[in-house]
N, C-alpha and C. Protein backbone atom coordinates (compact mmCIF):
# COMPACT_ATOMS: atom_id res chain seq x y z
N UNK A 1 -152.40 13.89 -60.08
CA UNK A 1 -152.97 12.58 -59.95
C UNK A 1 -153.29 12.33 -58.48
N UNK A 2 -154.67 12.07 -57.94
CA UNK A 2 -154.74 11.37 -56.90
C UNK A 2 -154.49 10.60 -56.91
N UNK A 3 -154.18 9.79 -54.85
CA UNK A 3 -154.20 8.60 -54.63
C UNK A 3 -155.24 8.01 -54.46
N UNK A 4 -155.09 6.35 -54.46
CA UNK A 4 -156.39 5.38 -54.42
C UNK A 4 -156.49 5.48 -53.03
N UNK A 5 -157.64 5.19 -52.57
CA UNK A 5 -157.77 5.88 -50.96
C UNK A 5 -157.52 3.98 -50.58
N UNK A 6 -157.50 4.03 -49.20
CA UNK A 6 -157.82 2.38 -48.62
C UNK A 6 -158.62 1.88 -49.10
N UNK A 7 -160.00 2.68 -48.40
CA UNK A 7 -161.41 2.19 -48.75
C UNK A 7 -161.11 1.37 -50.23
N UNK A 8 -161.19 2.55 -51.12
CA UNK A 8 -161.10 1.96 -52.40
C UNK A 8 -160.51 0.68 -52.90
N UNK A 9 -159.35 0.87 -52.36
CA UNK A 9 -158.52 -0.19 -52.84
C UNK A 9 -158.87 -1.40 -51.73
N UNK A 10 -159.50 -1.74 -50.53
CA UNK A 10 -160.12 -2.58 -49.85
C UNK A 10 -161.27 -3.29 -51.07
N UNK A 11 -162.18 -2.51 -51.02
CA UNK A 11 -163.26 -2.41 -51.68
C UNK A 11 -162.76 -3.39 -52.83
N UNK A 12 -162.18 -2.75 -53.96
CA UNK A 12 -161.62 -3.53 -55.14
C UNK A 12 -160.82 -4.73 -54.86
N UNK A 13 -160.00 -4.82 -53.97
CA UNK A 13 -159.36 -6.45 -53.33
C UNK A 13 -160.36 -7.33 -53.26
N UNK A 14 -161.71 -6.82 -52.33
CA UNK A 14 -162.76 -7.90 -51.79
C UNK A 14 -163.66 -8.16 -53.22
N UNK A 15 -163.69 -7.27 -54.38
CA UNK A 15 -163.87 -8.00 -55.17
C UNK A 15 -163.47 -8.92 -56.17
N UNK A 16 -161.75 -8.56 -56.21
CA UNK A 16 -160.97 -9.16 -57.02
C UNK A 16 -161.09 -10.74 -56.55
N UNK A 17 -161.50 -11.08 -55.33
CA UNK A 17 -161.14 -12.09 -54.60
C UNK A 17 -162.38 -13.13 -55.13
N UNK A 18 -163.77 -12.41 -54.90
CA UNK A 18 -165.21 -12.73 -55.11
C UNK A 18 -165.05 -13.30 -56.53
N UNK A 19 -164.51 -12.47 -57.48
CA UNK A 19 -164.25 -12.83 -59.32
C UNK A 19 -163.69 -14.05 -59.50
N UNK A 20 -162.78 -14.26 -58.66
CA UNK A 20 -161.68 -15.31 -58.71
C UNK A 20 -162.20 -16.51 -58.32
N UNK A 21 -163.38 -16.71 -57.22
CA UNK A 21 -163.97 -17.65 -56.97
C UNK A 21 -164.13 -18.49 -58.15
N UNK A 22 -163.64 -19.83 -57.70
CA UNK A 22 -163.97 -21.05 -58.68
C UNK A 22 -163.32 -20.85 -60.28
N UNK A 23 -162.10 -19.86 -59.80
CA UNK A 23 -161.50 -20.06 -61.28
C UNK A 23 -160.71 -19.78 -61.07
N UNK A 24 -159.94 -20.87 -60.04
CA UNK A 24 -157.92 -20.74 -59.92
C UNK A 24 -158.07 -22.34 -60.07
N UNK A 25 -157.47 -22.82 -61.00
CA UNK A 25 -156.90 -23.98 -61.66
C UNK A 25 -155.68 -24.40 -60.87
N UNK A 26 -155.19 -26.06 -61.39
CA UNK A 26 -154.27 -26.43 -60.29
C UNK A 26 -153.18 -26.04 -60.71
N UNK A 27 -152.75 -25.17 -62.02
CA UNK A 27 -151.93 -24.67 -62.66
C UNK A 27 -151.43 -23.29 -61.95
N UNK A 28 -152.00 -22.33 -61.46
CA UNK A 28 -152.25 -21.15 -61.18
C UNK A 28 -150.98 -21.16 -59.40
N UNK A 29 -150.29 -20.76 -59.31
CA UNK A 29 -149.35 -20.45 -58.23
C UNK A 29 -149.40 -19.38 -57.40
N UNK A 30 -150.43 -18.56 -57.74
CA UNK A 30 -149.92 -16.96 -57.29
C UNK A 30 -150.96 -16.19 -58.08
N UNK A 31 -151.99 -15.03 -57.27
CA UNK A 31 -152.28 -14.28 -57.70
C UNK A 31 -152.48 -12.46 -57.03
N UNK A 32 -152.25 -11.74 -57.28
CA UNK A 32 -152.24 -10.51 -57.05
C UNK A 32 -152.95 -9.27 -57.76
N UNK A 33 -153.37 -8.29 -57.20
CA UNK A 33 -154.55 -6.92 -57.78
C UNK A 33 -153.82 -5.97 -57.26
N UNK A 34 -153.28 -5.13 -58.06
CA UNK A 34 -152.83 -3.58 -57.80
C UNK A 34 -154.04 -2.75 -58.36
N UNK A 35 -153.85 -2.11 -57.15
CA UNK A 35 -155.37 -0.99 -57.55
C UNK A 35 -154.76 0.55 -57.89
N UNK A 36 -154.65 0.84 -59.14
CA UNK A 36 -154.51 2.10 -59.13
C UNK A 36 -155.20 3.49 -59.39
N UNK A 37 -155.57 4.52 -59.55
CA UNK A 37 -156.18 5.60 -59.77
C UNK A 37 -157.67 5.25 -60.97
N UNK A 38 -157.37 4.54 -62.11
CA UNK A 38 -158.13 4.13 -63.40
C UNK A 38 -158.16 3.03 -63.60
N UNK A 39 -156.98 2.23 -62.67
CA UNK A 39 -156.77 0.91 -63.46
C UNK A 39 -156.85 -0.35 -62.22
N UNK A 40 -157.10 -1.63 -62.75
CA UNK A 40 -156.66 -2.60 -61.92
C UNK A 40 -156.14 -3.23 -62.60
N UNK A 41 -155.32 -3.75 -61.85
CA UNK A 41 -153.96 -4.99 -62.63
C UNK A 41 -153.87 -6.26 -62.00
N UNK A 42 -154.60 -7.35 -62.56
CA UNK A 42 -154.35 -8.73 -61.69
C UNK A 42 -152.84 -8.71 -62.84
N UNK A 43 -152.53 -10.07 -61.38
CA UNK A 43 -150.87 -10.66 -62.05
C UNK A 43 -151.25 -12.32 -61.75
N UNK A 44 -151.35 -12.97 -62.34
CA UNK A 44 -151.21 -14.23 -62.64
C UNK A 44 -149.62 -15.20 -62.49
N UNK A 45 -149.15 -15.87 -61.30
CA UNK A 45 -148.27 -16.75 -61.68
C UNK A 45 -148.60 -18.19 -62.15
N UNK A 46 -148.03 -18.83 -62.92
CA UNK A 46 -148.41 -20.00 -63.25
C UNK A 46 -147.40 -21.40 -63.37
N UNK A 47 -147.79 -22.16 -63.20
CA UNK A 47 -147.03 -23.37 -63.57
C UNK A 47 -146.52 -23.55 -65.21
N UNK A 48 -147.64 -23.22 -66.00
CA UNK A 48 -147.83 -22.96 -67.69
C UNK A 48 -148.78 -22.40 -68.31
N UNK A 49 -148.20 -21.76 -69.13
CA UNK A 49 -149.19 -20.92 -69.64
C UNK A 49 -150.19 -22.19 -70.82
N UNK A 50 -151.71 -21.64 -70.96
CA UNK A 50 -152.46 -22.56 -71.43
C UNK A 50 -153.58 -22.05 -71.72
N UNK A 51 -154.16 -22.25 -73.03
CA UNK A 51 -155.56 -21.74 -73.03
C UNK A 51 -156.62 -21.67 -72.04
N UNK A 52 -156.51 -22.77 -71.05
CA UNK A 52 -157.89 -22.81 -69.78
C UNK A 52 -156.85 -21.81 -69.33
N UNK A 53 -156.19 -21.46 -68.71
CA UNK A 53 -155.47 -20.14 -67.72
C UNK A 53 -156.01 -18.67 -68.79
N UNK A 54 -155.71 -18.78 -70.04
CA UNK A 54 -156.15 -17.26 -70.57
C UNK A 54 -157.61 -17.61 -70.95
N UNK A 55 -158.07 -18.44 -70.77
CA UNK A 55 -159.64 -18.24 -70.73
C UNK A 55 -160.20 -18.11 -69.26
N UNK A 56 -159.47 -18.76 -68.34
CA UNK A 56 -159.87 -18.35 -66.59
C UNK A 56 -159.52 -16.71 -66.51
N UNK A 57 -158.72 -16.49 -66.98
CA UNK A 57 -158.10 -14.83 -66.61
C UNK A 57 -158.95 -14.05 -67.86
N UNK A 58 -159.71 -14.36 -68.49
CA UNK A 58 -160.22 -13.78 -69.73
C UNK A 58 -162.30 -13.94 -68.27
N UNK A 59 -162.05 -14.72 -67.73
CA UNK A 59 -163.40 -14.94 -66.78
C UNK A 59 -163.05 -14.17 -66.26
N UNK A 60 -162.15 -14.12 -65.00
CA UNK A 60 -161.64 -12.96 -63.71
C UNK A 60 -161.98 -11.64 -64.16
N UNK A 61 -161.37 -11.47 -65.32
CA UNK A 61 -161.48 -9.79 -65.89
C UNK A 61 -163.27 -9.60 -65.76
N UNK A 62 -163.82 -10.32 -66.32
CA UNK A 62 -165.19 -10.12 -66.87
C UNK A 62 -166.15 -10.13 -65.30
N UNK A 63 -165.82 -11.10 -64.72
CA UNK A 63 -166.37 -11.48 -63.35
C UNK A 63 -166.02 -9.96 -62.70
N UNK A 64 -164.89 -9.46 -62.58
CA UNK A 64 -164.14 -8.27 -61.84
C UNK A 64 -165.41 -7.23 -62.03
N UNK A 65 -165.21 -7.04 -63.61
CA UNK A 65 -166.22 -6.08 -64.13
C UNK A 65 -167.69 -6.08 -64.27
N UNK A 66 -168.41 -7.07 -63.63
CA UNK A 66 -169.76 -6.61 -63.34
C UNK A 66 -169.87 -6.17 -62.39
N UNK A 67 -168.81 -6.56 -61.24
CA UNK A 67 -168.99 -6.57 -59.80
C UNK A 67 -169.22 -4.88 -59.12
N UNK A 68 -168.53 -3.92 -60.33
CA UNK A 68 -168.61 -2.75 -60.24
C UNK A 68 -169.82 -1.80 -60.65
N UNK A 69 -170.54 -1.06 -59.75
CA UNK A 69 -172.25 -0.85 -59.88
C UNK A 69 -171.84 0.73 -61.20
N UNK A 70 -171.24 1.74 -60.82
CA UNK A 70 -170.95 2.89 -61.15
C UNK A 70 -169.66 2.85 -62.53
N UNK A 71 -168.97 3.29 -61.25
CA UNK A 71 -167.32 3.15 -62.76
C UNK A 71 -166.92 2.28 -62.45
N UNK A 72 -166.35 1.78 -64.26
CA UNK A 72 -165.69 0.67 -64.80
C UNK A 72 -164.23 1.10 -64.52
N UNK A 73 -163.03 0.72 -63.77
CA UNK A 73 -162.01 1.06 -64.50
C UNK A 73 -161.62 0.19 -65.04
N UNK A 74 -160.39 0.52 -66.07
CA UNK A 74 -159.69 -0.38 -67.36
C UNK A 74 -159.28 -1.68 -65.89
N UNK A 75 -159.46 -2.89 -66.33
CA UNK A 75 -158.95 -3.99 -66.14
C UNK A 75 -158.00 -4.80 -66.85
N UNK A 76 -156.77 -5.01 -66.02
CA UNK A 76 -155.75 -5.61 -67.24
C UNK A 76 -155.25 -6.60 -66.13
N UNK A 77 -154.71 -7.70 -66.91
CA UNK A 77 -154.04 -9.07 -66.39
C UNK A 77 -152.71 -9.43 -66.88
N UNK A 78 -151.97 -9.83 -66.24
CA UNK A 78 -150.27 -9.95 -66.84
C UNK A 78 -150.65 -11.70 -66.27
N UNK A 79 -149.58 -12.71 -66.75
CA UNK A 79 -149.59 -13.93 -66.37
C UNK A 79 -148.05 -14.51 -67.08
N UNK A 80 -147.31 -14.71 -65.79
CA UNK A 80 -145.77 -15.32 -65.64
C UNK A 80 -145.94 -16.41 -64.78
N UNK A 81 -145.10 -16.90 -66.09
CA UNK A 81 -144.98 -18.48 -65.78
C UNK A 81 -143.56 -18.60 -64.74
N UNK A 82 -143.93 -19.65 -63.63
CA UNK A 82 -143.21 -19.71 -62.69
C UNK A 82 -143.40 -19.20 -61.33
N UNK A 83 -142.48 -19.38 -60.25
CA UNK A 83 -142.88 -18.31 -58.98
C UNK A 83 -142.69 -16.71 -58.80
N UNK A 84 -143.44 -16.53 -58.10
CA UNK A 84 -143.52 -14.96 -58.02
C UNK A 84 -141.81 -14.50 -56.97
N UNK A 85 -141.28 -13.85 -57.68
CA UNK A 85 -139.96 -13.03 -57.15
C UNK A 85 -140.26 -12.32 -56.01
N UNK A 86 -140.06 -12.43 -54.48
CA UNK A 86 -140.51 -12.19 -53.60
C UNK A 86 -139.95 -11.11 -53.24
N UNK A 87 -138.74 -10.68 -53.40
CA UNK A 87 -137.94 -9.79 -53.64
C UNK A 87 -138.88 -8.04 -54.45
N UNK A 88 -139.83 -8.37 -55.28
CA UNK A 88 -140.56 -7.48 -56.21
C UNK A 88 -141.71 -7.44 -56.01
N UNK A 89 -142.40 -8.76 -54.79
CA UNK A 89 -143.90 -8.66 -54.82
C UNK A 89 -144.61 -7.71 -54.72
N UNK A 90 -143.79 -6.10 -53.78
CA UNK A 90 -144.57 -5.32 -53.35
C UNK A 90 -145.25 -4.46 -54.42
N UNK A 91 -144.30 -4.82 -55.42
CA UNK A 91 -144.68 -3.84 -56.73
C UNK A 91 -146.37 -4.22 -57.39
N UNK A 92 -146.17 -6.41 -57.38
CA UNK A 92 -147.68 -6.06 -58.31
C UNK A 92 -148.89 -5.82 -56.99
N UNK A 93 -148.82 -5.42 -56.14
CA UNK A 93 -149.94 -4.88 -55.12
C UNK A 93 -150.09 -6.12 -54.12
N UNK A 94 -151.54 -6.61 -53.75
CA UNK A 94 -151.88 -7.37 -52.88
C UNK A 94 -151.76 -8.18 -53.32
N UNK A 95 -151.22 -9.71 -52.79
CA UNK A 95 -151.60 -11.02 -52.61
C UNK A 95 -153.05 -11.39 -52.46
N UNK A 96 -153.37 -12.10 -53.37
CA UNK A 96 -155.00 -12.67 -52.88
C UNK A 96 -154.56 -13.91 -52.83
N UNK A 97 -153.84 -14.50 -53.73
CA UNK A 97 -153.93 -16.43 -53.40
C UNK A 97 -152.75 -16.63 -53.37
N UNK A 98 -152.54 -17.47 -52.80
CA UNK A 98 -150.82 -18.13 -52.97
C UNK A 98 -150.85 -19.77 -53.13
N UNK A 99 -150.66 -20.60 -53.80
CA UNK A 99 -150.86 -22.33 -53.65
C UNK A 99 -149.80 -22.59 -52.18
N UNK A 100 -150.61 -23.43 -51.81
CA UNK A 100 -150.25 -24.64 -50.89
C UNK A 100 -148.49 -25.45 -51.73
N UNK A 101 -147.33 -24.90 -51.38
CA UNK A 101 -146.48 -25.83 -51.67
C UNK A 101 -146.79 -27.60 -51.77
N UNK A 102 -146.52 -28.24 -53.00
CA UNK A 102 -146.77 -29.64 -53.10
C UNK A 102 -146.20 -30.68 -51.73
C-alpha cells in the first residue's frame, strides 16, 4: 500500500473545505477529512443528530465529489453527536472547522 503524498492530501483538504462552503449549520461543532490511499473520510461533530445535518453531509459528500476532475475516491462521512475527544483528534485527520465556543 502506498502513502497519500502531501500534495495529495493538501489538494483534497482545500477541497473538502470548498464542499463545505455554506453547509455547516448552527448545529455542526466540528469537522474533519482524513485522506487516505482510496478513501476520504469526513467526521462530523454535532450538537444533534437531524435530518438537515444528514442531508448537509449527504451535500458535502456530493459537493466533495464533483470537485474531483479524474479519480473518484470512495467518500464516506461518520457524524457524533457531541465534542470531538481531543485526546483522539489526530486519528480522524485534519481539522477544517471548529465552532466559535457560545
Amino acid at each position: 500500500m502506498k502513502a497519500v503524498t502531501l500534495e495529495r492530501e493538501n489538494q483534497i483538504t482545500a477541497f473538502a473545505v470548498q464542499a463545505m462552503l455554506g453547509l455547516i449549520s448552527a448545529d455542526v461543532i466540528a469537522v474533519a477529512v482524513r485522506v487516505e490511499e482510496e478513501k476520504v473520510v469526513l467526521t462530523f461533530w454535532a450538537r444533534q443528530h437531524s435530518p438537515e445535518l444528514e442531508e448537509d453531509v449527504d451535500d458535502a459528500i456530493f459537493e466533495l465529489d464533483a470537485l474531483f476532475s479524474e479519480d473518484h475516491p470512495l467518500i464516506e462521512a461518520t457524524i457524533h453527536v457531541g465534542e470531538p475527544d481531543m485526546s483522539t483528534l489526530r486519528s480522524y485527520g485534519r481539522m477544517i472547522y471548529r465552532a466559535k465556543r457560545p
